[in-house]
Protein backbone atom coordinates (compact mmCIF):
# COMPACT_ATOMS: atom_id res chain seq x y z
CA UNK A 1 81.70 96.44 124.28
CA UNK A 2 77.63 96.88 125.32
CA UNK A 3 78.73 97.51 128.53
CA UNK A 4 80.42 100.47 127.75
CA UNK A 5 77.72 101.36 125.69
CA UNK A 6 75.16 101.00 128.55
CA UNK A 7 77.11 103.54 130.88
CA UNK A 8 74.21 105.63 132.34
CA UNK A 9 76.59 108.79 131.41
CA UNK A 10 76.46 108.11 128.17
CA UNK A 11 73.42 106.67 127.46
CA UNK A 12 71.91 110.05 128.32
CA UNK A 13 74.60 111.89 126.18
CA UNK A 14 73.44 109.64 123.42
CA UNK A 15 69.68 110.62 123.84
CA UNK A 16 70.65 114.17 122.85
CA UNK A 17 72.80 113.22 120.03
CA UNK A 18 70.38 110.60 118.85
CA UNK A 19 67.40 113.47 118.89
CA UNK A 20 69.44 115.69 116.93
CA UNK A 21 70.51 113.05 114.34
CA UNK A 22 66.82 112.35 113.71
CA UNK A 23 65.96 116.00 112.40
CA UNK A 24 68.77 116.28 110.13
CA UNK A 25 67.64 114.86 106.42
CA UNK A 26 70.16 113.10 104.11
CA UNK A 27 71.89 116.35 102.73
CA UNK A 28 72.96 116.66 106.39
CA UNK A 29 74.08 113.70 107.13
CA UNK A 30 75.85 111.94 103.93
CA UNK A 31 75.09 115.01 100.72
CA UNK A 32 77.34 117.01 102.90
CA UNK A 33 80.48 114.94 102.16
CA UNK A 34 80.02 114.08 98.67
CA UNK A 35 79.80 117.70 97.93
CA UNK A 36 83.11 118.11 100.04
CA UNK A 37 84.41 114.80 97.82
CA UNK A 38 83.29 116.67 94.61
CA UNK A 39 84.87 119.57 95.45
CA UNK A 40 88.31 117.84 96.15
CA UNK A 41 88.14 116.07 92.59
CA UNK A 42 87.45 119.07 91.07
CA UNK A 43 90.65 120.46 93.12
CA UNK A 44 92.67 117.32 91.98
CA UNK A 45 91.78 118.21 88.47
CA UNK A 46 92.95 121.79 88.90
CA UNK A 47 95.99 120.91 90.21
CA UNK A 48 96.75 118.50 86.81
CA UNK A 49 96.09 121.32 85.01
CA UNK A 50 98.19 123.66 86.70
CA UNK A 51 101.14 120.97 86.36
CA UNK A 52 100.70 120.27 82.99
CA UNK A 53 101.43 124.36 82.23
CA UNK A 54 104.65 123.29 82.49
CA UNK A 55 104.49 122.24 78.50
CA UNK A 56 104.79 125.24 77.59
CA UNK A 57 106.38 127.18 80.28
CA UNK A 58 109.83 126.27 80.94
CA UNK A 59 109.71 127.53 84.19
CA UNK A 60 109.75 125.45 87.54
CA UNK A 61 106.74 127.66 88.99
CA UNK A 62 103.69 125.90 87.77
CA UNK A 63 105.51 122.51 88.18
CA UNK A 64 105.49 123.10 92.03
CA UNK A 65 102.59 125.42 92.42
CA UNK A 66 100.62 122.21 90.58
CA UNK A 67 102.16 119.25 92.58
CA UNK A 68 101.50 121.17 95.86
CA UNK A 69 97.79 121.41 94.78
CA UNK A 70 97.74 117.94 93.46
CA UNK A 71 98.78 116.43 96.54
CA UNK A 72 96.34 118.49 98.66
CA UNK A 73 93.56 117.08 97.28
CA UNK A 74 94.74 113.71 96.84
CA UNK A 75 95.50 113.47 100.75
CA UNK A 76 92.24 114.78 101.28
CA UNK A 77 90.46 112.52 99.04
CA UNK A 78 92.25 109.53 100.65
CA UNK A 79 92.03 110.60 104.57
CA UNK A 80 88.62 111.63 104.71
CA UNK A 81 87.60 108.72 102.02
CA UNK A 82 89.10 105.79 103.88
CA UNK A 83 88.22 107.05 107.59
CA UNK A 84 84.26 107.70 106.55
CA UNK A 85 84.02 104.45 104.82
CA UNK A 86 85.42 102.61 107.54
CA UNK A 87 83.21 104.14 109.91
CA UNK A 88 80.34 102.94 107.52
CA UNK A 89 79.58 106.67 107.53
CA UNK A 90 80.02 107.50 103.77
CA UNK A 91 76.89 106.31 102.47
CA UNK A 92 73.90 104.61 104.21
CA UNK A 93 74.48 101.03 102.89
CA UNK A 94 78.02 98.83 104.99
CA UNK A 95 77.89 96.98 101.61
CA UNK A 96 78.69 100.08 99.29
CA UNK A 97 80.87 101.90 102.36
CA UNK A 98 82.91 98.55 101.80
CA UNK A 99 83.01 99.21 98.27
CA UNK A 100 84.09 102.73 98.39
CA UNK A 101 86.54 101.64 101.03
CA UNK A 102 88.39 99.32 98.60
CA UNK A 103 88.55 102.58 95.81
CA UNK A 104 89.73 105.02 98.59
CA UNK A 105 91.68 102.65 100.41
CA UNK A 106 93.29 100.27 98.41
CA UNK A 107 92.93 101.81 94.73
CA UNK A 108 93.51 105.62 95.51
CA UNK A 109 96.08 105.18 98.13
CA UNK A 110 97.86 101.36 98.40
CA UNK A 111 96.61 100.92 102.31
CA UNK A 112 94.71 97.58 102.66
CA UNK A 113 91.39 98.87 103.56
CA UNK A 114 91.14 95.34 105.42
CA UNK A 115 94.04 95.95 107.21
CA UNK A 116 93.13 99.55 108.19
CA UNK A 117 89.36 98.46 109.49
CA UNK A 118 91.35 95.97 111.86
CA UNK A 119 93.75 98.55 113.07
CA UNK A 120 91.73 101.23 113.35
CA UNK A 121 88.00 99.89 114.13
CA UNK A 122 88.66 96.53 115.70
CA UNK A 123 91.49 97.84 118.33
CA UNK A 124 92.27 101.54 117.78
CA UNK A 125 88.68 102.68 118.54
CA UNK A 126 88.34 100.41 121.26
CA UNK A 127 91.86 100.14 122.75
CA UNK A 128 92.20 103.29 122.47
CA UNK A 129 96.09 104.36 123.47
CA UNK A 130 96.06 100.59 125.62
CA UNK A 131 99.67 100.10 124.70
CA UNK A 132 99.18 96.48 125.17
CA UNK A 133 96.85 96.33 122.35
CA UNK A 134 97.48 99.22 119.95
CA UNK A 135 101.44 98.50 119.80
CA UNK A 136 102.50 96.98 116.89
CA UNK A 137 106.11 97.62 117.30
CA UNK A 138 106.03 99.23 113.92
CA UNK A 139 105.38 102.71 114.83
CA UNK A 140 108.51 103.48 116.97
CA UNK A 141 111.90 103.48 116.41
CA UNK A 142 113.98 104.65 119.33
CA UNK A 143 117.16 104.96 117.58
CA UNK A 144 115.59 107.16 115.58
CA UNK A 145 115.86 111.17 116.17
CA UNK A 146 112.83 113.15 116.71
CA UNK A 147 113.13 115.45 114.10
CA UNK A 148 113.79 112.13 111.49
CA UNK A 149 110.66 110.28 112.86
CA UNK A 150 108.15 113.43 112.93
CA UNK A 151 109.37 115.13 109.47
CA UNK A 152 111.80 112.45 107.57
CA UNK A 153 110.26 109.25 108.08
CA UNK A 154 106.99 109.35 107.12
CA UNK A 155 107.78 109.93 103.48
CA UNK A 156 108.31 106.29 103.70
CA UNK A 157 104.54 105.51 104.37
CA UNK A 158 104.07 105.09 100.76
CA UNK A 159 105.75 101.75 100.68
CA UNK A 160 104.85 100.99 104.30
CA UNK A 161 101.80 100.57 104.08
CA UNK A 162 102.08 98.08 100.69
CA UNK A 163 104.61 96.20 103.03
CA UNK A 164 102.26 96.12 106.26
CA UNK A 165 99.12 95.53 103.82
CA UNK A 166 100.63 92.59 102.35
CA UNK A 167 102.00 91.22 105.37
CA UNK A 168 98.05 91.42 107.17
CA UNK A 169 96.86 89.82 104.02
CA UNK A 170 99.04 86.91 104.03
CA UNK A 171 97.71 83.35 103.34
CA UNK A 172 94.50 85.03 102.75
CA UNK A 173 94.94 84.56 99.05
CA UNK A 174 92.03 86.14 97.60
CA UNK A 175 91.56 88.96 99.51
CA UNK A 176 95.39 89.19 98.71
CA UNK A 177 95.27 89.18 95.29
CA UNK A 178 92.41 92.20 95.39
CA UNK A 179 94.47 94.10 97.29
CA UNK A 180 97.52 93.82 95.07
CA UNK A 181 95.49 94.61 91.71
CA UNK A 182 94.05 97.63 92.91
CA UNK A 183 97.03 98.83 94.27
CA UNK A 184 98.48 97.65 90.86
CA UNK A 185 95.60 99.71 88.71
CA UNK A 186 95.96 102.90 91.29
CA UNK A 187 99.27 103.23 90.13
CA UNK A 188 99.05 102.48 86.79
CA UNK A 189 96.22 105.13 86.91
CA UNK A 190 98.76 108.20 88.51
CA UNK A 191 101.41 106.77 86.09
CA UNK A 192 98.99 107.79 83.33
CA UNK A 193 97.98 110.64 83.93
CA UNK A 194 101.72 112.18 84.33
CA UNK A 195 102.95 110.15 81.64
CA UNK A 196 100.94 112.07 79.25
CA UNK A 197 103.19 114.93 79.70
CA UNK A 198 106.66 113.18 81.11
CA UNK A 199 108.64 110.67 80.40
CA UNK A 200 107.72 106.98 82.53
CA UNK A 201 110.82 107.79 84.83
CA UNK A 202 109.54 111.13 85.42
CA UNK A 203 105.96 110.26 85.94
CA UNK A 204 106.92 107.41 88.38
CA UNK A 205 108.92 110.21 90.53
CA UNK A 206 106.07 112.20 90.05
CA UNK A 207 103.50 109.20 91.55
CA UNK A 208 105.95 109.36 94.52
CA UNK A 209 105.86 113.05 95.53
CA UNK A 210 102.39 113.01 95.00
CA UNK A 211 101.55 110.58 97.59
CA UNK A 212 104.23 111.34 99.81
CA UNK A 213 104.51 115.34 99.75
CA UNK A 214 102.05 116.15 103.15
CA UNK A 215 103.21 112.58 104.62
CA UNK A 216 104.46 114.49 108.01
CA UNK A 217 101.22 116.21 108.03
CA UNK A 218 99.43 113.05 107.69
CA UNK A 219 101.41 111.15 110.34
CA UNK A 220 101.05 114.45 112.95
CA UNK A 221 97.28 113.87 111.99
CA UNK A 222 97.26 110.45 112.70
CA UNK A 223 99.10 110.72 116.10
CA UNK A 224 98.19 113.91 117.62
CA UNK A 225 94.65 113.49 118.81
CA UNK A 226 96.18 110.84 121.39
CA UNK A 227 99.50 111.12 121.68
CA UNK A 228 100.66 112.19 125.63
CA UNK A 229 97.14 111.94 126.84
CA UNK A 230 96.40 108.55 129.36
CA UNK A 231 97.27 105.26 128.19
CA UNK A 232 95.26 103.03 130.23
CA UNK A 233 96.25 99.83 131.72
CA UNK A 234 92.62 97.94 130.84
CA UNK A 235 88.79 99.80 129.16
CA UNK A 236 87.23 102.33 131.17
CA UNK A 237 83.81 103.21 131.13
CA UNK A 238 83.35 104.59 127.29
CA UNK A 239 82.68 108.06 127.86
CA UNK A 240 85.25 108.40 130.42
CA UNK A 241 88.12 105.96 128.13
CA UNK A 242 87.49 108.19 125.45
CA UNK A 243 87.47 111.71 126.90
CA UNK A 244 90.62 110.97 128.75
CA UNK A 245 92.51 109.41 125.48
CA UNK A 246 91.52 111.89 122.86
CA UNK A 247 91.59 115.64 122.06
CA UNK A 248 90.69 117.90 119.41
CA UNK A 249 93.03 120.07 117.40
CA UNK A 250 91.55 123.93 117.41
CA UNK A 251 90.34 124.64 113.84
CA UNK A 252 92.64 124.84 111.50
CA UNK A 253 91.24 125.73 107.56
CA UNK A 254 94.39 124.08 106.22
CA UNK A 255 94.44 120.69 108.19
CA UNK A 256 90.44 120.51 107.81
CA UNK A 257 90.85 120.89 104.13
CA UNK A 258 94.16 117.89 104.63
CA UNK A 259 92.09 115.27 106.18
CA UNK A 260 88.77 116.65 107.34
CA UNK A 261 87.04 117.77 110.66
CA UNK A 262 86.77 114.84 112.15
CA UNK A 263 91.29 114.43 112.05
CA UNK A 264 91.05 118.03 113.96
CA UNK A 265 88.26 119.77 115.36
CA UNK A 266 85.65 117.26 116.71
CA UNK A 267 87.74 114.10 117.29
CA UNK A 268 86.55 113.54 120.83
CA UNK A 269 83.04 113.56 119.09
CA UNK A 270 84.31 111.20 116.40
CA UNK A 271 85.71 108.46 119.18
CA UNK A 272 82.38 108.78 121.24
CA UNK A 273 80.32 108.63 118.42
CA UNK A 274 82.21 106.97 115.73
CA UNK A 275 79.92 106.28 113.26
CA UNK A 276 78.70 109.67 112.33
CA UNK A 277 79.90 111.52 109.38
CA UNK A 278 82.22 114.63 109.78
CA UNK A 279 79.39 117.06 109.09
CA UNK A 280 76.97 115.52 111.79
CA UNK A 281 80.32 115.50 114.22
CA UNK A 282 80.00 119.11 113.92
CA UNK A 283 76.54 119.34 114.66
CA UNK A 284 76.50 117.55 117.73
CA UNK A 285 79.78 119.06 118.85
CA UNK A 286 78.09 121.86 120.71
CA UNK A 287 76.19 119.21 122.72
CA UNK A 288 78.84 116.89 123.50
CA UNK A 289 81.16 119.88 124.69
CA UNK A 290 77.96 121.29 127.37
CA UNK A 291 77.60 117.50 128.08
CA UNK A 292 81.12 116.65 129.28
CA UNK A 293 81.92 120.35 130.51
CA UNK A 294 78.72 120.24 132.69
CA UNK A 295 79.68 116.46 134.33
CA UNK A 296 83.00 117.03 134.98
CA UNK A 297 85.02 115.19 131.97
CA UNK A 298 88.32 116.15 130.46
CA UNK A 299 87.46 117.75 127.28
CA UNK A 300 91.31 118.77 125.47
CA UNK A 301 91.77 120.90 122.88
CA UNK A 302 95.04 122.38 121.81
CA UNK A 303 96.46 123.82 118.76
CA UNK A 304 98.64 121.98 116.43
CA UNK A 305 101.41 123.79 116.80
CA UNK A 306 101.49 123.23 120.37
CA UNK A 307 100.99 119.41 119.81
CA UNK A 308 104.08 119.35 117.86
CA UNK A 309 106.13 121.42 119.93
CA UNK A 310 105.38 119.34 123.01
CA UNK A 311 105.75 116.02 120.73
CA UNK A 312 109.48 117.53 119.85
CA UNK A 313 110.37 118.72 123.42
CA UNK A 314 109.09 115.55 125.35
CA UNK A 315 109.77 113.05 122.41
CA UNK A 316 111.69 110.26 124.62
CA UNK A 317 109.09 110.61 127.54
CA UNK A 318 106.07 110.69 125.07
CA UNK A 319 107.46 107.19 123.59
CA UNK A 320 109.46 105.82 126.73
CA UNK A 321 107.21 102.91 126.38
CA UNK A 322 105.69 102.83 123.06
CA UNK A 323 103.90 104.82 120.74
CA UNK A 324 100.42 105.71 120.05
CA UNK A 325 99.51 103.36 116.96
CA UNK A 326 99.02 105.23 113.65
């Protein structure tokens, strides 16, 4: 990959971005997102306590208003928690980004964090929409309508990913049996906490809409930064691979708050730069956007709402040959 590194394009783009990232002090580049973490437990909390109201109001209100806000923070705790760790951008030491991977990843949310760091570091990040590489055969199903796949089917994810996680971990016993006793103690952990006001059959159901209510959302998140853009035959250049392959979704409070600035507003940033933290991708989002604007690369950005109205109208063509990888 150094030779896509070494582009002379680039290299100068990463002079800027390099002389920026050396004034900005540890608030800015890690404090940032454990205040944002914080902030999300502390939302996660609320939302328990707005569910558990139900006690002693019969009414369905709280039980909704709570699970909505429970899930909200528990997506955003997961997203932004297993996609900075991965990145090694979480926290300065790989050895405790590893660590927090496993509680995000594998603990919090049943996803391998093994299996994620192959598909997403190892050949999303540099395959970037390469069919060839990306395609699992596990994201597309053409029999499948396009309403079912975009707003049905990913509330299967939640035992998806267990499956998938599993099946990557195979014959690699002890990284195996890890994986299956954190997902194990996650679990048992969400069980707990809505078993102390419902009964075990409830609080499992409970578990399940928890982790699967803003699935859609998630998948749209997943997909829609690359999804109809170029799919390259081989690796370009990195600055050009990247810019063609990628675009940003125009702010959006609710989505940010979902899975964090780097899913939406400054994912071109992210791919060029992947191992900065959402907070510094916003920084040096002003220079990246002169930078590519100035020298002639594509630089997309379109709403979400367009995304998925073009991802609905032009399903079958989008997918003809295979998907975008999740």
């Amino acid at each position: 990959m150094q030779e896509l590194f070494s582009e002379k394009n680039f290299a100068r783009l990463s002079e800027e971005v390099i002389n920026l990232i050396k004034k900005q002090d540890w608030m800015q580049k890690y404090g940032f997102e454990w205040a944002i973490l914080f902030f999300r437990i502390i939302g996660f909390c609320l939302g328990f306590y707005i569910f558990t109201n139900t006690v002693t109001n019969t009414g369905i209100f709280y039980k909704v208003l709570g699970m909505i806000v429970l899930s909200y923070f528990y997506y955003g705790i997961a997203i932004t928690g297993i996609h900075e760790t991965s990145h090694r951008s979480f926290v300065r030491s790989s050895k405790l980004n590893k660590f927090f991977g496993y509680i995000f990843s594998d603990f919090w949310a049943s996803q391998s964090s093994e299996w994620w760091y192959h598909r997403h570091i190892e050949v999303h990040h540099i395959y970037t929409n390469i069919k060839s590489k990306e395609n699992e055969n596990s994201f597309y199903y053409p029999w499948i309508g396009r309403y079912v796949y975009f707003f049905l089917i990913p509330y299967l994810a939640v035992f998806w990913e267990i499956i998938y996680s599993i099946d990557f971990l195979w014959e690699k016993w002890k990284n195996l049996v890890l994986y299956l006793l954190l997902v194990t103690a996650g679990w048992a952990f969400h069980l707990f906490l809505f078993s102390l006001i419902l009964p075990f059959h409830l609080a499992f159901l409970s578990v399940f809409i928890m982790r699967s209510l803003f699935a859609p959302l998630f998948v749209h998140l997943a997909v829609f930064n690359h999804i109809g853009l170029e799919d390259p035959k081989v690796r370009l250049p990195w600055i050009e691979h990247q810019t063609l392959t990628t675009r940003n979704l125009k702010r959006n409070w609710f989505l940010s708050g979902l899975g964090g600035n780097a899913f939406v507003e400054a994912h071109i940033e992210h791919h060029l730069f992947p191992s900065l933290s959402n907070k510094m991708l916003l920084k040096i989002r002003p220079i990246v956007l002169k930078y590519l604007k100035k020298e002639g690369y594509t630089y997309v950005e379109e709403t979400y709402f367009n995304c998925l109205k073009n991802c609905i109208k032009y399903y079958h063509k989008i997918f003809s040959n295979a998907p975008v990888a999740l």
